[in-house]
Protein backbone atom coordinates (compact mmCIF):
# COMPACT_ATOMS: atom_id res chain seq x y z
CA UNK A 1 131.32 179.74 105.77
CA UNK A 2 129.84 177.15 103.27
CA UNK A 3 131.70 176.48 100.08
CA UNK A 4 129.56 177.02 97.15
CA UNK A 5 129.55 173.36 96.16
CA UNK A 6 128.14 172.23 99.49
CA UNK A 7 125.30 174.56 99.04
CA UNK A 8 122.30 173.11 97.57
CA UNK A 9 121.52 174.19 94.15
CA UNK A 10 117.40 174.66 95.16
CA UNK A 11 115.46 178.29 94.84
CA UNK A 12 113.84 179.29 98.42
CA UNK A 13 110.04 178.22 96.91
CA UNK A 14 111.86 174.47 96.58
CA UNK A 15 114.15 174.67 99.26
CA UNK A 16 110.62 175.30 101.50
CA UNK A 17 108.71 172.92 99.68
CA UNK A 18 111.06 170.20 100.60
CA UNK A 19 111.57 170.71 104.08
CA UNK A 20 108.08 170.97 104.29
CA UNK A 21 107.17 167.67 102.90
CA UNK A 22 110.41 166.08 105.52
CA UNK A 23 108.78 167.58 108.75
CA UNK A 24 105.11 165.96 107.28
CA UNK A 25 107.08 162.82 106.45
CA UNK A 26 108.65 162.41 109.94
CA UNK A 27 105.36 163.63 111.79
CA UNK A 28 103.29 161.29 109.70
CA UNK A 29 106.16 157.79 109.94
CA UNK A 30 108.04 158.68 112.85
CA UNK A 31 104.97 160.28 114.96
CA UNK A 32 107.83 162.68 116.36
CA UNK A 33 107.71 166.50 114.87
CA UNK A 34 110.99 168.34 114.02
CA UNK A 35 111.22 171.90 113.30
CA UNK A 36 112.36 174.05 110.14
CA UNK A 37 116.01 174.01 110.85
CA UNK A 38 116.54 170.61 111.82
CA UNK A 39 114.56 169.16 108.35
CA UNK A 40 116.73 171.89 107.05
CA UNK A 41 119.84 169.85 108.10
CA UNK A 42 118.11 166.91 107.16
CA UNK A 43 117.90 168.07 103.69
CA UNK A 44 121.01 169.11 103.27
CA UNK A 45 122.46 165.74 104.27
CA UNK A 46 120.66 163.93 101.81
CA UNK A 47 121.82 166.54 99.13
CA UNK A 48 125.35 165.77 100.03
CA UNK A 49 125.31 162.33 100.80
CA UNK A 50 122.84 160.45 99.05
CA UNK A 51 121.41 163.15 95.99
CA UNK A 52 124.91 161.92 93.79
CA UNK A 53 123.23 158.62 93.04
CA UNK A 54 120.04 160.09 92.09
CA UNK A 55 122.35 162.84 90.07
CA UNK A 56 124.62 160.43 88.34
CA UNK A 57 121.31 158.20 86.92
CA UNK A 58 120.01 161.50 85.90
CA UNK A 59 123.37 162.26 83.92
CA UNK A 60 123.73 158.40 82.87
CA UNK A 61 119.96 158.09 81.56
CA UNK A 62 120.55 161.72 79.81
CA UNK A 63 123.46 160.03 78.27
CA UNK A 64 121.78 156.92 77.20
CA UNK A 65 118.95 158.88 75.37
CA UNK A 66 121.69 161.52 73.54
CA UNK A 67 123.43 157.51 72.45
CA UNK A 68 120.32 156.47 71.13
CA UNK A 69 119.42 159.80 69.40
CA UNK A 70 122.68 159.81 67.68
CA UNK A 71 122.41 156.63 66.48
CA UNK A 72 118.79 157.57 64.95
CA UNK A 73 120.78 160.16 63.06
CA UNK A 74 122.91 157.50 60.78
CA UNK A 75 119.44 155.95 59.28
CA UNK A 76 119.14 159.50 57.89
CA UNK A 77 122.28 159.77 55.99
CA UNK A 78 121.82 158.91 51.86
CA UNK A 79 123.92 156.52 50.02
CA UNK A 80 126.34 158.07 48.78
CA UNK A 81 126.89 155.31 45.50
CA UNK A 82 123.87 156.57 43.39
């Protein structure tokens, strides 16, 4: 049985969308055709294996962009010596 963190956090509709754009990919770069459950397998190995770095920018650019809002919020503050 999968553990839930190994399962990919998709709805069916995406799930399907992107095994459907793998199988065109491979048909259309690799002029070989593979079926549902093997771009299936394919998917879920990039998920594991390779989706963290695209993850962690994701988180690191959210970060950035909270850092640079925050700062904004300092040029609002009054002086307090009036």
């Amino acid at each position: 049985m999968k553990k839930k963190e190994d399962e990919l956090p998709l709805t069916k509709t995406q799930k399907a969308n992107a095994v459907s754009k793998l199988r065109a990919y491979v048909n259309e770069n690799f002029e070989t055709e593979i079926g549902n459950l093997q771009a299936e397998i394919f998917l879920e190995y990039i998920a594991k294996h390779i989706g963290i770095y695209f993850y962690n920018k994701a988180v690191a650019d959210s970060l950035a962009f909270i850092s640079e809002k925050t700062e904004d919020m300092y040029l609002l503050m009054k002086d307090e010596e009036d």
